[in-house]
C-alpha atoms as a PDB file:
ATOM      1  CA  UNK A   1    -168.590 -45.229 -20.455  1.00  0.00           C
ATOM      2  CA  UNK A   2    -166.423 -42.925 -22.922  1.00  0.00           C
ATOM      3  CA  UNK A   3    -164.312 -45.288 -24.716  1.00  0.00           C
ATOM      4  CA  UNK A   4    -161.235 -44.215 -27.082  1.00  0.00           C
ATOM      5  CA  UNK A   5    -158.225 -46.357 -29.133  1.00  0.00           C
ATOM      6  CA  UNK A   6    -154.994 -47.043 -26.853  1.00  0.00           C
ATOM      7  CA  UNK A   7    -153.289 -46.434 -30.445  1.00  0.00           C
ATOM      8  CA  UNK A   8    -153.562 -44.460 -33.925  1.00  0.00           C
ATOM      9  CA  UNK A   9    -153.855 -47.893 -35.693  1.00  0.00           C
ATOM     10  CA  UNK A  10    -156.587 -48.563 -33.902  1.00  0.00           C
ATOM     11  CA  UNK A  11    -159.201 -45.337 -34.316  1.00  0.00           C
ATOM     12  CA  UNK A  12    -159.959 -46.886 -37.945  1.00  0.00           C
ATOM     13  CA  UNK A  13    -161.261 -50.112 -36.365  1.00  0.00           C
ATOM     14  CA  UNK A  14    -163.244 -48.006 -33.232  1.00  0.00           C
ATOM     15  CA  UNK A  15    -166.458 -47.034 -35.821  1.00  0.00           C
ATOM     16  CA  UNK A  16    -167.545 -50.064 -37.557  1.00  0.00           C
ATOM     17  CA  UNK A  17    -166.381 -52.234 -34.304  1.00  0.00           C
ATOM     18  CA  UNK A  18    -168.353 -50.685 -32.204  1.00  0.00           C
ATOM     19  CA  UNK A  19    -171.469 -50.562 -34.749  1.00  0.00           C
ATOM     20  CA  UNK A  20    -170.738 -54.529 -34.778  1.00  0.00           C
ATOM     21  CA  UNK A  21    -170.896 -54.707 -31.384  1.00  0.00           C
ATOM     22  CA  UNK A  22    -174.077 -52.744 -31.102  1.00  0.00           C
ATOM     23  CA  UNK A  23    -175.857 -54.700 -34.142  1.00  0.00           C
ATOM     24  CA  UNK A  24    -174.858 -57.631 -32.151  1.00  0.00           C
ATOM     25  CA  UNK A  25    -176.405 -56.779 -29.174  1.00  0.00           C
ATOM     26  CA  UNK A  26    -179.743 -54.509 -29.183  1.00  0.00           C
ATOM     27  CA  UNK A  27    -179.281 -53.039 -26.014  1.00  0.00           C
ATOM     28  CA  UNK A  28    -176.402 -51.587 -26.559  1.00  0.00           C
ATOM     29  CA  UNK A  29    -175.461 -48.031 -28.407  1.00  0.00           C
ATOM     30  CA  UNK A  30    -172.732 -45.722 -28.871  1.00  0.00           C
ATOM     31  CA  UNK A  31    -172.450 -42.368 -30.056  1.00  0.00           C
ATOM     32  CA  UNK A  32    -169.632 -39.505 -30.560  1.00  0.00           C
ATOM     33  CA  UNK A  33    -170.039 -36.647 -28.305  1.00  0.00           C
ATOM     34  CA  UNK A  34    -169.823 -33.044 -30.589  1.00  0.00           C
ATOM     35  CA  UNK A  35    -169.360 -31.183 -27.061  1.00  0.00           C
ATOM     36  CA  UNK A  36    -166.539 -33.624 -25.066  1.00  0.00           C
ATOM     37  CA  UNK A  37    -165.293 -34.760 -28.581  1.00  0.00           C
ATOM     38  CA  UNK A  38    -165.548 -38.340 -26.859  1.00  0.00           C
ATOM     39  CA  UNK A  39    -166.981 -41.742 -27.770  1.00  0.00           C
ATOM     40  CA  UNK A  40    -169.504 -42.970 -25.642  1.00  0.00           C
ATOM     41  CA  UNK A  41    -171.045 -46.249 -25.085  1.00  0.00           C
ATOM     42  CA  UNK A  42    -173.922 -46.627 -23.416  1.00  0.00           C
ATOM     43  CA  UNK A  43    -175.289 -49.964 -22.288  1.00  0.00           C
ATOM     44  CA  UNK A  44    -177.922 -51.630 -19.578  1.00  0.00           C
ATOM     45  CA  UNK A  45    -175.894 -51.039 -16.424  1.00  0.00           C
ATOM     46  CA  UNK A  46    -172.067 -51.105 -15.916  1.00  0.00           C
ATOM     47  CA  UNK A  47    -171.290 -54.137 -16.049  1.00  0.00           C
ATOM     48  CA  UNK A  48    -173.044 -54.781 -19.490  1.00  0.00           C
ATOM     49  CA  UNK A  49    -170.949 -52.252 -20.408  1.00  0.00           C
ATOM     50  CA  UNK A  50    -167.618 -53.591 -19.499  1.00  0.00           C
ATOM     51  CA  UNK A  51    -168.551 -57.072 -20.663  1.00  0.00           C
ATOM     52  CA  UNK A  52    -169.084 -55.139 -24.231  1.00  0.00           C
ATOM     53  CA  UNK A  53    -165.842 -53.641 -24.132  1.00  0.00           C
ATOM     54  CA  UNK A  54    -164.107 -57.071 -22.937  1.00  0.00           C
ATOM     55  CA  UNK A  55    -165.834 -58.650 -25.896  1.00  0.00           C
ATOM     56  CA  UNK A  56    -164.602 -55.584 -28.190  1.00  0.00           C
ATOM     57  CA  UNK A  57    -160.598 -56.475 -27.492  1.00  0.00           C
ATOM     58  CA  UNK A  58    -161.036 -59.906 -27.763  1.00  0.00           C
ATOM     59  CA  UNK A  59    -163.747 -60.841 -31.053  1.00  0.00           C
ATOM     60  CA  UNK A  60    -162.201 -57.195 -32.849  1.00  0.00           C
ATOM     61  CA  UNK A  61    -158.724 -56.911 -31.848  1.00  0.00           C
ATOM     62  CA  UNK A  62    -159.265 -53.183 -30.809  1.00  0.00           C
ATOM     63  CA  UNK A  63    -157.550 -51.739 -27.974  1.00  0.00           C
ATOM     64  CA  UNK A  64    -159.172 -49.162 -26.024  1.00  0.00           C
ATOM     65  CA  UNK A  65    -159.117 -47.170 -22.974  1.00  0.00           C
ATOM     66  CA  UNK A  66    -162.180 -46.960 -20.697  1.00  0.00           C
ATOM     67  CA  UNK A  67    -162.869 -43.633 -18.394  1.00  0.00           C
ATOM     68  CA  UNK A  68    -166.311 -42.011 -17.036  1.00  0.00           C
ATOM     69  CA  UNK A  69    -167.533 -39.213 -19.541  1.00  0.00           C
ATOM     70  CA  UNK A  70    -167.475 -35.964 -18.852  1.00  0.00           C
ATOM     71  CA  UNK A  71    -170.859 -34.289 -18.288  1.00  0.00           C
ATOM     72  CA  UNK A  72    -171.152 -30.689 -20.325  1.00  0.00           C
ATOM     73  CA  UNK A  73    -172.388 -28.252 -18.193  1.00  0.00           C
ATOM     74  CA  UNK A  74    -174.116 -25.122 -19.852  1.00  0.00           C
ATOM     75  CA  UNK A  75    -175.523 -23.261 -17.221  1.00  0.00           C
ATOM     76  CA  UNK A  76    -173.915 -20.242 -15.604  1.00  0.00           C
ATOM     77  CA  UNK A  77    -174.717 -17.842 -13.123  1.00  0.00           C
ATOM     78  CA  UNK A  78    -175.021 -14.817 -14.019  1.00  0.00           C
ATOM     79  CA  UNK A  79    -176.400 -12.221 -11.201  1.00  0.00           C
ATOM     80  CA  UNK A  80    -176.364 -12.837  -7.305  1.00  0.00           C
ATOM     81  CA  UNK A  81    -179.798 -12.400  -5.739  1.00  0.00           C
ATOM     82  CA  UNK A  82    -180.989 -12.068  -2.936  1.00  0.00           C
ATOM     83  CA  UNK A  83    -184.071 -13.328  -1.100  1.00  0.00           C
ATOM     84  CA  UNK A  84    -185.314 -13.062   2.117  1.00  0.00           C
ATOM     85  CA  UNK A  85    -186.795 -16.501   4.119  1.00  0.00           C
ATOM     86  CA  UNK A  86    -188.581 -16.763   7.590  1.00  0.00           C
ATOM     87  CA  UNK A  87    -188.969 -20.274   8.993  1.00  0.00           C
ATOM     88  CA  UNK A  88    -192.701 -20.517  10.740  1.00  0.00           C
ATOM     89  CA  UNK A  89    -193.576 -23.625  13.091  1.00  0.00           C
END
């Protein structure tokens, strides 16, 4: 789930809250996308991962905003082919 700070006051808490969080609980981790520029925390399924971020406003005081991450796509098309298929029974 990409996760980021409701405020400016609260991107200084984000880092070492999170890294709490994840020392805290093993199965959890987070990282900073380079390509989406977003913060992602990943967990065991979704609601693991909501329960971390309820736990995150209430034990750290840190507002945040939840969405889906965006998935970087590098592959293009670059030529149209063309191929030719016959269906046998």
């Amino acid at each position: 789930m990409a996760v980021r700070p409701k405020s400016k006051n609260d991107t200084t808490k984000l880092s070492p809250s999170l890294t709490r969080l994840c020392e805290e609980d093993p199965s959890l981790q987070w990282h900073n996308d380079p390509i989406t520029h977003k913060t992602v925390l990943f967990g065991i399924s979704q609601s693991h991962v909501k329960m971390a971020v309820y736990h995150l406003q209430n034990k750290f005081g840190g507002d945040v905003e939840t969405s889906l991450p965006k998935v970087p796509y590098r592959e293009t098309i670059m030529t149209i082919e063309q191929a030719r298929y016959r269906h046998k029974k």
